[in-house]
N, C-alpha and C. Protein backbone atom coordinates (compact mmCIF):
# COMPACT_ATOMS: atom_id res chain seq x y z
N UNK A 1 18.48 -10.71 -1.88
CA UNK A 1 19.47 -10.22 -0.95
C UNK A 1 19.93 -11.40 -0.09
N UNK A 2 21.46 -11.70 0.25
CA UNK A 2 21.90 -13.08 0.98
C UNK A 2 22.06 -12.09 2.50
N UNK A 3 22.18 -13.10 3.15
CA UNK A 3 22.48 -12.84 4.74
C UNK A 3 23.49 -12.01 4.75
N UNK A 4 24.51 -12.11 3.95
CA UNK A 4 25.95 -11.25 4.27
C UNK A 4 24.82 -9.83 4.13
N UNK A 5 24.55 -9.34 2.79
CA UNK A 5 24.17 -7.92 2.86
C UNK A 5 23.07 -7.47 3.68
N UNK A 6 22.32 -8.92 4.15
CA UNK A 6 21.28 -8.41 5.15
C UNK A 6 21.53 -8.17 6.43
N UNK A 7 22.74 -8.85 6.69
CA UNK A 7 23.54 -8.38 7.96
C UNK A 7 24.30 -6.96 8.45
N UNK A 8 24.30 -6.52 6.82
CA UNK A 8 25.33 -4.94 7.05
C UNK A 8 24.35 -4.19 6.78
N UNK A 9 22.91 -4.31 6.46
CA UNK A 9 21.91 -3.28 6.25
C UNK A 9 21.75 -3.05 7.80
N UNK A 10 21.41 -4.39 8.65
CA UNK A 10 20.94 -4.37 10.17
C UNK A 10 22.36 -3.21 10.74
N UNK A 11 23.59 -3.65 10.66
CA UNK A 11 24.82 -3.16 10.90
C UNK A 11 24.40 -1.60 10.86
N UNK A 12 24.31 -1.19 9.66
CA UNK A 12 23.94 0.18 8.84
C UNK A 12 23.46 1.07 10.11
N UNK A 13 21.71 0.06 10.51
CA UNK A 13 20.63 0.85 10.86
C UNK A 13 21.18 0.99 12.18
N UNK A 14 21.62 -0.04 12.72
CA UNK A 14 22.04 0.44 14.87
C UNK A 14 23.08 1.23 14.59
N UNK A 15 23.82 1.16 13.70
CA UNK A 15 25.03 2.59 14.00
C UNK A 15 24.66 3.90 13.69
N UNK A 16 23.46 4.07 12.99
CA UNK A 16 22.61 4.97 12.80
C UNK A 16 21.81 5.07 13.92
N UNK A 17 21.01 4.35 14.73
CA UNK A 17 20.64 4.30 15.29
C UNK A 17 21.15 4.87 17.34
N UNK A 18 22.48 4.58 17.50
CA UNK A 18 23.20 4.71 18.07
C UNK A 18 23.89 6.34 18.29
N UNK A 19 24.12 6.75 16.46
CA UNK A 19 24.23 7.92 16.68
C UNK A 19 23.34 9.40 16.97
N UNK A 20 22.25 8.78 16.68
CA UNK A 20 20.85 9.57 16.73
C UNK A 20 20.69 9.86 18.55
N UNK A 21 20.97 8.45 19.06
CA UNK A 21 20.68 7.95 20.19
C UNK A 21 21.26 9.25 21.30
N UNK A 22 22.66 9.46 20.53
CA UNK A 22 23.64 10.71 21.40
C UNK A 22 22.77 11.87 21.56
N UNK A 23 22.60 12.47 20.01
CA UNK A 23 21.96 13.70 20.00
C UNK A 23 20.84 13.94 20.93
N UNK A 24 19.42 13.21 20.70
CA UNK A 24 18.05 13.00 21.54
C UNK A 24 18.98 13.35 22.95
N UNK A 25 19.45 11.92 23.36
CA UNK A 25 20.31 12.28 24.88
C UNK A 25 20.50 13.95 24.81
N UNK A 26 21.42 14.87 24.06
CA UNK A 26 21.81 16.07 24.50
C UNK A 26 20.64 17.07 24.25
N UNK A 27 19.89 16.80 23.37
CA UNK A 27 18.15 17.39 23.33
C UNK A 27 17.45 16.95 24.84
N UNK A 28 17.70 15.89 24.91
CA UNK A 28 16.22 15.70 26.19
C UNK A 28 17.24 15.97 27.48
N UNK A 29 18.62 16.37 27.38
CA UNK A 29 19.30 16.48 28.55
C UNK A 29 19.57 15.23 29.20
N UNK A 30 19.78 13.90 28.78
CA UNK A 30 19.91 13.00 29.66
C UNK A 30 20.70 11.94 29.66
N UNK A 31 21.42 12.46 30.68
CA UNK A 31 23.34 12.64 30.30
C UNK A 31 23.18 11.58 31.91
N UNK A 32 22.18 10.43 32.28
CA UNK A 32 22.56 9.47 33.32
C UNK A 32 23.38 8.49 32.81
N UNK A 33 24.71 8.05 33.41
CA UNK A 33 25.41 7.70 33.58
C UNK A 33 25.45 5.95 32.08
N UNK A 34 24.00 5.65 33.30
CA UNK A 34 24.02 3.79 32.90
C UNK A 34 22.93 4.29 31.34
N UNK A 35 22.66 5.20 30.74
CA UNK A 35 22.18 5.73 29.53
C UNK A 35 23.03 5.89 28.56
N UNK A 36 24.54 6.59 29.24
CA UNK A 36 25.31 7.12 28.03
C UNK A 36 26.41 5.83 28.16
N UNK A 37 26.17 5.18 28.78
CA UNK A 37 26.64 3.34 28.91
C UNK A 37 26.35 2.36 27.56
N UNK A 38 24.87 2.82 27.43
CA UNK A 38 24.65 2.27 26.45
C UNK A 38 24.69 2.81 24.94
N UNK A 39 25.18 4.12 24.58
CA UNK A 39 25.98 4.72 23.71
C UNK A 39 27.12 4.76 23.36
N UNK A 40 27.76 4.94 24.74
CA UNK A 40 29.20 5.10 24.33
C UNK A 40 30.56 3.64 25.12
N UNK A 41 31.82 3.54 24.86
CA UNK A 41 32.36 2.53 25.12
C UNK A 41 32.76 2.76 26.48
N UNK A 42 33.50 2.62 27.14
CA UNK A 42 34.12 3.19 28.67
C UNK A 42 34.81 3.98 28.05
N UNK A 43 36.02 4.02 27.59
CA UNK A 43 36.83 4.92 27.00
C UNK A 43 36.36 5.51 25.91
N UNK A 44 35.17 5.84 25.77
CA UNK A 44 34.93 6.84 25.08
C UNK A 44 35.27 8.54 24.33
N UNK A 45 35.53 9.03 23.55
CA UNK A 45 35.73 10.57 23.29
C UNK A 45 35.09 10.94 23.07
N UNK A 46 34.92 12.56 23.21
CA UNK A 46 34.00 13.29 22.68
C UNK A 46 34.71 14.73 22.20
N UNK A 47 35.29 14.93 21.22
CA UNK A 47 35.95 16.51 21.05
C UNK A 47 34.83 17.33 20.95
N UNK A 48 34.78 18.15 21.76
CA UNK A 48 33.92 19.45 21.39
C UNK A 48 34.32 20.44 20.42
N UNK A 49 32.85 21.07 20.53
CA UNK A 49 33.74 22.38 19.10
C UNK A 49 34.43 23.22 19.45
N UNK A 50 34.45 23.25 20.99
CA UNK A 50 35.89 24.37 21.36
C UNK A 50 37.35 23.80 21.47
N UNK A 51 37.10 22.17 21.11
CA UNK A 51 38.56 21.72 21.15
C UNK A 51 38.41 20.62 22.41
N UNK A 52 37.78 20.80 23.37
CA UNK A 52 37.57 20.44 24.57
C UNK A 52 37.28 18.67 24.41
N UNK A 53 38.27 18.21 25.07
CA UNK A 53 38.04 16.40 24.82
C UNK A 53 37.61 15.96 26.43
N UNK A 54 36.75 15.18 26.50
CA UNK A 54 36.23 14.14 27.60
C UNK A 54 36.01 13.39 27.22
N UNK A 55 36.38 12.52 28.25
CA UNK A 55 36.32 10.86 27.91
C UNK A 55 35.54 9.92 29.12
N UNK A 56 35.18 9.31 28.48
CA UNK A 56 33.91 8.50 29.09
C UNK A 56 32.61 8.49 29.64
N UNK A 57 32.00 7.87 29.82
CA UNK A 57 30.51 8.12 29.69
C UNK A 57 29.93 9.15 31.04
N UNK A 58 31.21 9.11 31.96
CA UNK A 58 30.44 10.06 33.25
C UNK A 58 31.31 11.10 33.07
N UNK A 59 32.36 11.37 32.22
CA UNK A 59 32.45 12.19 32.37
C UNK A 59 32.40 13.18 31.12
N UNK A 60 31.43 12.33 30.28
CA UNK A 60 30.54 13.00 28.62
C UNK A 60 29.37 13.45 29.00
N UNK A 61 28.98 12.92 30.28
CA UNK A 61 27.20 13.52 30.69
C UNK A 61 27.61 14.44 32.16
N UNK A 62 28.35 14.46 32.73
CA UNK A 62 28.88 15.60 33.10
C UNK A 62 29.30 16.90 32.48
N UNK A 63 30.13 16.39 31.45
CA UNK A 63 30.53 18.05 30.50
C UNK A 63 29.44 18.63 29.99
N UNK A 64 28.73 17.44 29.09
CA UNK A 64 27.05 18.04 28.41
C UNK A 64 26.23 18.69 29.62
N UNK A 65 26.23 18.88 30.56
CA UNK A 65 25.05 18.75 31.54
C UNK A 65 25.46 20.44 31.57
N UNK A 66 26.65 20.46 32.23
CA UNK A 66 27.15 21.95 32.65
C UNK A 66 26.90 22.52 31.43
N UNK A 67 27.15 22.67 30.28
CA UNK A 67 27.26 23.14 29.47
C UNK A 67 25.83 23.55 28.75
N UNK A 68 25.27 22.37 28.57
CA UNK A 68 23.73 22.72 28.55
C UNK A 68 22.80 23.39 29.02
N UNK A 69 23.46 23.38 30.44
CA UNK A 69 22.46 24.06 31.51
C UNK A 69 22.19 25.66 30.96
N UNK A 70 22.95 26.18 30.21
CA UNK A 70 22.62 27.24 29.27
C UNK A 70 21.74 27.46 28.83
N UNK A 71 20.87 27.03 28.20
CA UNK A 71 20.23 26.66 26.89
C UNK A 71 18.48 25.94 27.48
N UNK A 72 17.81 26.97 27.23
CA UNK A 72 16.62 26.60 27.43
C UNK A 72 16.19 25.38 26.84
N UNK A 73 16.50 24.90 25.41
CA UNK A 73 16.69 23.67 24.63
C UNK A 73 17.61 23.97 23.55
N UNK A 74 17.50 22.98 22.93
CA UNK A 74 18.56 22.66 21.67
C UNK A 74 17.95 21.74 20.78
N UNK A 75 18.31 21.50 19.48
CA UNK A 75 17.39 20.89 18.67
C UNK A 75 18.85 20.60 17.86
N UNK A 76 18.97 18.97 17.68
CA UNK A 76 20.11 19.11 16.34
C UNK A 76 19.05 17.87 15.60
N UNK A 77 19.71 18.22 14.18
CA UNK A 77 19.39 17.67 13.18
C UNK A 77 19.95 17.31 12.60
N UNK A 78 20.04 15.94 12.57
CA UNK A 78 21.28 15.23 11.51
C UNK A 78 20.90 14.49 10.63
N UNK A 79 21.52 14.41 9.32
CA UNK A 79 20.81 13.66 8.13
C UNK A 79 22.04 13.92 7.33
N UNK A 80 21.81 12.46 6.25
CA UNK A 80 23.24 11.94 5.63
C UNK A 80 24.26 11.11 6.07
N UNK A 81 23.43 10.49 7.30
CA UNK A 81 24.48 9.20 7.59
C UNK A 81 24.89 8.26 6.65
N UNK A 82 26.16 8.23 6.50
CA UNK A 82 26.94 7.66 5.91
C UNK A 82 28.22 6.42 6.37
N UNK A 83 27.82 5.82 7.10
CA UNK A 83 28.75 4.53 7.81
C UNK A 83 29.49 3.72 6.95
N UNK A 84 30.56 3.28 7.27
CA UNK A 84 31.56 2.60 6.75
C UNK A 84 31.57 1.19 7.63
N UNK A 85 31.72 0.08 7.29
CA UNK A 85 31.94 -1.09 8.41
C UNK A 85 32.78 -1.71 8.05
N UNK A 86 34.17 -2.03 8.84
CA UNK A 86 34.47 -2.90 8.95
C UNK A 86 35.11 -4.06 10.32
N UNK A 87 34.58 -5.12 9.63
CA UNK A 87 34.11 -5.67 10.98
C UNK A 87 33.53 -5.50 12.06
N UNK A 88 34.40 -5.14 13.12
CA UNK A 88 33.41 -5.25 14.33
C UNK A 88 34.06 -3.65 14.63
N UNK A 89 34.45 -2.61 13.67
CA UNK A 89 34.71 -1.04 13.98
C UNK A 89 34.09 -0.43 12.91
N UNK A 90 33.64 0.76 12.79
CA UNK A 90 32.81 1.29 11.73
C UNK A 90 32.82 2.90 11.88
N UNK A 91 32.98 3.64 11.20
CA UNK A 91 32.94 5.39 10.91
C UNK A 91 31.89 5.67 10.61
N UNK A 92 31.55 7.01 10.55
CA UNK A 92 29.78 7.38 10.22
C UNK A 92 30.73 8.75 10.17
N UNK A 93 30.04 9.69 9.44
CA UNK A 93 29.75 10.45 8.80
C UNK A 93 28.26 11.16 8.88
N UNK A 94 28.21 12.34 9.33
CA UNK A 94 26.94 13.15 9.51
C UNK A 94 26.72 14.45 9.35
N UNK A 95 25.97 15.17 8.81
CA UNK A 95 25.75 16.42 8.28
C UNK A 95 24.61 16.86 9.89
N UNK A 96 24.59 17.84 10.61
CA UNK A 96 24.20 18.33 11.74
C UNK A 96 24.48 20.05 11.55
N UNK A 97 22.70 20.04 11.92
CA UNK A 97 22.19 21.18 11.38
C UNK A 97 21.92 21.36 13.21
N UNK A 98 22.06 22.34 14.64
CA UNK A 98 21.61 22.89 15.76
C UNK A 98 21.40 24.01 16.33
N UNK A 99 20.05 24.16 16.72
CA UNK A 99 19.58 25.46 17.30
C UNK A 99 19.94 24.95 18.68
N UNK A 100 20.13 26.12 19.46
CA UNK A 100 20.36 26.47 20.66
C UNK A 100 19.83 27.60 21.43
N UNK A 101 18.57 27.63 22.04
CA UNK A 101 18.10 29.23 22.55
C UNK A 101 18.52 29.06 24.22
N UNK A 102 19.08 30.09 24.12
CA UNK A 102 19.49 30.84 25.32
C UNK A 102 18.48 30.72 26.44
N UNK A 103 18.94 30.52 27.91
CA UNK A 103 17.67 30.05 29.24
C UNK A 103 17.04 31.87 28.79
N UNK A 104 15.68 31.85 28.87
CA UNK A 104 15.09 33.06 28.79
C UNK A 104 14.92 33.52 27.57
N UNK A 105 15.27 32.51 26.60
CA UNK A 105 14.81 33.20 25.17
C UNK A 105 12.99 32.67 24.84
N UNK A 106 12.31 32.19 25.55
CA UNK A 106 11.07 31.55 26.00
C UNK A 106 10.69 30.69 24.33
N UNK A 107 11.60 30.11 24.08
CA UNK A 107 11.24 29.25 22.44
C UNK A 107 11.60 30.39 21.65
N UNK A 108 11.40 31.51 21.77
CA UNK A 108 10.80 32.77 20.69
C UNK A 108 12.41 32.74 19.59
N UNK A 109 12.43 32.22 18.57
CA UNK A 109 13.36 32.32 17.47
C UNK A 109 13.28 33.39 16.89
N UNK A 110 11.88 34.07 16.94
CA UNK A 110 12.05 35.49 16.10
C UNK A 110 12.91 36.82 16.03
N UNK A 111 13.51 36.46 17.22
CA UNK A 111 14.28 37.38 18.07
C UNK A 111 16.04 36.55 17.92
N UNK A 112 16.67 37.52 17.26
CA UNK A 112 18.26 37.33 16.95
C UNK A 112 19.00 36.58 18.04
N UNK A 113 18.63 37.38 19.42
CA UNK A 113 19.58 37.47 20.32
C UNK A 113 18.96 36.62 21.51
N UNK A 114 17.51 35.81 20.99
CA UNK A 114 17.37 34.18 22.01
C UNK A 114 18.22 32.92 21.21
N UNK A 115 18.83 32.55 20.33
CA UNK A 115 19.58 31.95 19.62
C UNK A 115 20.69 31.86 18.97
N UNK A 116 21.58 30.39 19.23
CA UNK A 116 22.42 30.60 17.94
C UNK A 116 22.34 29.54 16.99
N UNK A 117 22.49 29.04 15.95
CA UNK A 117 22.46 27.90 15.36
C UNK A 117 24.13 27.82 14.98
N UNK A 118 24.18 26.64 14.12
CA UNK A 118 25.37 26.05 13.76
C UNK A 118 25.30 25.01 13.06
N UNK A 119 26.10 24.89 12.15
CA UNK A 119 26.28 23.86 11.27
C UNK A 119 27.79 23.19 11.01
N UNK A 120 27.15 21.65 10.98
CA UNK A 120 29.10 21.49 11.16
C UNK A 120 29.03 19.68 10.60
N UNK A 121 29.95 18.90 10.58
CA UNK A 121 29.99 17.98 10.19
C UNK A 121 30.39 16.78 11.29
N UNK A 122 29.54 15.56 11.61
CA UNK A 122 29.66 15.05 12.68
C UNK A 122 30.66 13.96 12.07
N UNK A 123 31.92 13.28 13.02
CA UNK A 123 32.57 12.11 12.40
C UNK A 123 32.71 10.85 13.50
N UNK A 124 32.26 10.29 13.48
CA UNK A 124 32.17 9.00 14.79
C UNK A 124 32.76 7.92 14.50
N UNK A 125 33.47 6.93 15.40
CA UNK A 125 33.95 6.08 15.30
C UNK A 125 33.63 5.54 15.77
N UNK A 126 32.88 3.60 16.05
CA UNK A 126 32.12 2.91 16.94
C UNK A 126 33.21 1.86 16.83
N UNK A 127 32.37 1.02 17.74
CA UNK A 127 32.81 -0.44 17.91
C UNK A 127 31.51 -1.60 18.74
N UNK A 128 31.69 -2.60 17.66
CA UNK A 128 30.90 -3.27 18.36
C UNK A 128 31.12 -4.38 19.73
N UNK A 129 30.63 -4.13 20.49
CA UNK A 129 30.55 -4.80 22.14
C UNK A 129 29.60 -5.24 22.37
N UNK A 130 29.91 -6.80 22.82
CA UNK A 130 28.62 -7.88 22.85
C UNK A 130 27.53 -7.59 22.38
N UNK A 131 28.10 -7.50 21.06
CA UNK A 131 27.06 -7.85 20.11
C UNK A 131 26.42 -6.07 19.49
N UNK A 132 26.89 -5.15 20.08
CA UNK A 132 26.01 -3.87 20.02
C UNK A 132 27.10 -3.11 19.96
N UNK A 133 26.67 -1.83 19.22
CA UNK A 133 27.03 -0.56 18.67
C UNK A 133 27.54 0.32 19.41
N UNK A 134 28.87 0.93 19.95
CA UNK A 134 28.61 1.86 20.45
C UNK A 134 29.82 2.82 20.09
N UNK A 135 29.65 4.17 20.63
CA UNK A 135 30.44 5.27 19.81
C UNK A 135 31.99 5.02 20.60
N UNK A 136 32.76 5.10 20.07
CA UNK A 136 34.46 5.21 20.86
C UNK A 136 34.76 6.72 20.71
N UNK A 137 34.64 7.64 19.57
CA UNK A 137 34.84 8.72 19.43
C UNK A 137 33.93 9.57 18.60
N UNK A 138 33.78 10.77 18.79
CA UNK A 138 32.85 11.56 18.30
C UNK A 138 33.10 12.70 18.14
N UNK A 139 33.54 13.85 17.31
CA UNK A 139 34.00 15.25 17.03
C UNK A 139 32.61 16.09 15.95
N UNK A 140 32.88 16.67 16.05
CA UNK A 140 31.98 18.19 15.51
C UNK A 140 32.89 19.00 14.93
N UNK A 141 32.77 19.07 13.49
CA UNK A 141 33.62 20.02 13.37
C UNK A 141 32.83 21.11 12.47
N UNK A 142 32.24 22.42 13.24
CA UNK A 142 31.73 23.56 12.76
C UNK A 142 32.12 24.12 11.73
N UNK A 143 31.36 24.26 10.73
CA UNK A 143 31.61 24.60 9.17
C UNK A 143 31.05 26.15 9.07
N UNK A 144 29.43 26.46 10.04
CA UNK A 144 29.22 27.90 10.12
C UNK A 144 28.13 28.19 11.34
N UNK A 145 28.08 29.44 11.91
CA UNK A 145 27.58 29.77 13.44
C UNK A 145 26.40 30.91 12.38
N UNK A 146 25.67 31.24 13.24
CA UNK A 146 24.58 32.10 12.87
C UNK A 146 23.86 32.13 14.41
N UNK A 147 23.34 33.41 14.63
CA UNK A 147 22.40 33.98 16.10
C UNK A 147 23.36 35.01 16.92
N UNK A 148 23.40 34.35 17.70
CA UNK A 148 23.75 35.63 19.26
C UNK A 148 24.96 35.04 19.82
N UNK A 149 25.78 35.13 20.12
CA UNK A 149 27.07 34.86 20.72
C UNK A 149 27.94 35.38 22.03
N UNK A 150 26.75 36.28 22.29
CA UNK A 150 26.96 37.31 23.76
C UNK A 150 27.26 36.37 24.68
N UNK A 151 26.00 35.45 24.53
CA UNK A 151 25.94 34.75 25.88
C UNK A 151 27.05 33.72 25.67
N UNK A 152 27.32 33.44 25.10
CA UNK A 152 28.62 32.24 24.84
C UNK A 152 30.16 32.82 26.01
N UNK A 153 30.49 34.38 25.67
CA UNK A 153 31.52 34.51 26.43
C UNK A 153 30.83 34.51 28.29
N UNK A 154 29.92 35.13 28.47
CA UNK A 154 29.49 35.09 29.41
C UNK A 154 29.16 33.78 29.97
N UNK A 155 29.09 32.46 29.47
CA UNK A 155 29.21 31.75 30.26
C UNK A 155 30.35 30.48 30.11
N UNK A 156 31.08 30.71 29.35
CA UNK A 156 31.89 29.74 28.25
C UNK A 156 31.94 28.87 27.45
N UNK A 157 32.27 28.66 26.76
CA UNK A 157 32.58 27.86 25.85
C UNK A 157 32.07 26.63 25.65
């Protein structure tokens, strides 16, 4: 293997790495400012699955925060990264599998109406900045919903 391809394997793994980096953040809730700094660009996007776009890093851990505050936890799972590079901009591609239980569903999945899951296809766009990875744009686009959906109108979207 020469340096060129050992350079786009390294390339490969931080944009992988980077995008993993988002999710954990919206799992462990931790949407501080100089954190999602090091994810995302200043002008960052984020389309949500209701359509809903924010941009930039305070005000991507602001939207997540409110929105989360729902949700006793959340669990996403992504696998099938697939990145494209060129040069110093690169696409990824992700298959994202997420549970979501409702504040008061106490973990308990056995029960329909503490959860919803969702499945959908993640598409990101990075760029690299001094020297490092980070997301410029990021969309979800939901392919199928499964669980409880009560609580969704009741607190929005």
């Amino acid at each position: 293997m020469n340096e060129k391809q050992i350079g786009a394997w390294v390339d490969k793994l931080e944009i992988i790495d980077v995008v993993n980096s988002y999710f954990r953040a919206l799992d462990e809730k931790h949407f501080d400012v100089q954190h999602l700094r090091r994810i995302f660009t200043d002008d960052a996007r984020v389309v949500r699955p209701n359509g809903l776009t924010v941009i930039g890093p305070q005000e991507i851990g602001a939207s997540h925060e409110k929105s989360l505050a729902r949700f006793e936890s959340t669990q996403h799972m992504l696998t099938g990264h697939d990145p494209q590079i060129d040069g110093d901009v690169a696409s990824v591609r992700v298959n994202l599998i997420a549970m979501h239980m409702w504040v008061g569903g106490n973990q308990d999945a056995r029960k329909h109406d503490n959860f919803f899951i969702a499945g959908g296809v993640i598409t990101a766009r990075l760029c690299r900045i001094d020297n490092s990875w980070r997301i410029s744009s990021v969309e979800n686009a939901v392919k199928w919903r499964g669980g409880d959906f009560k609580n969704m109108a009741q607190t929005g979207k």
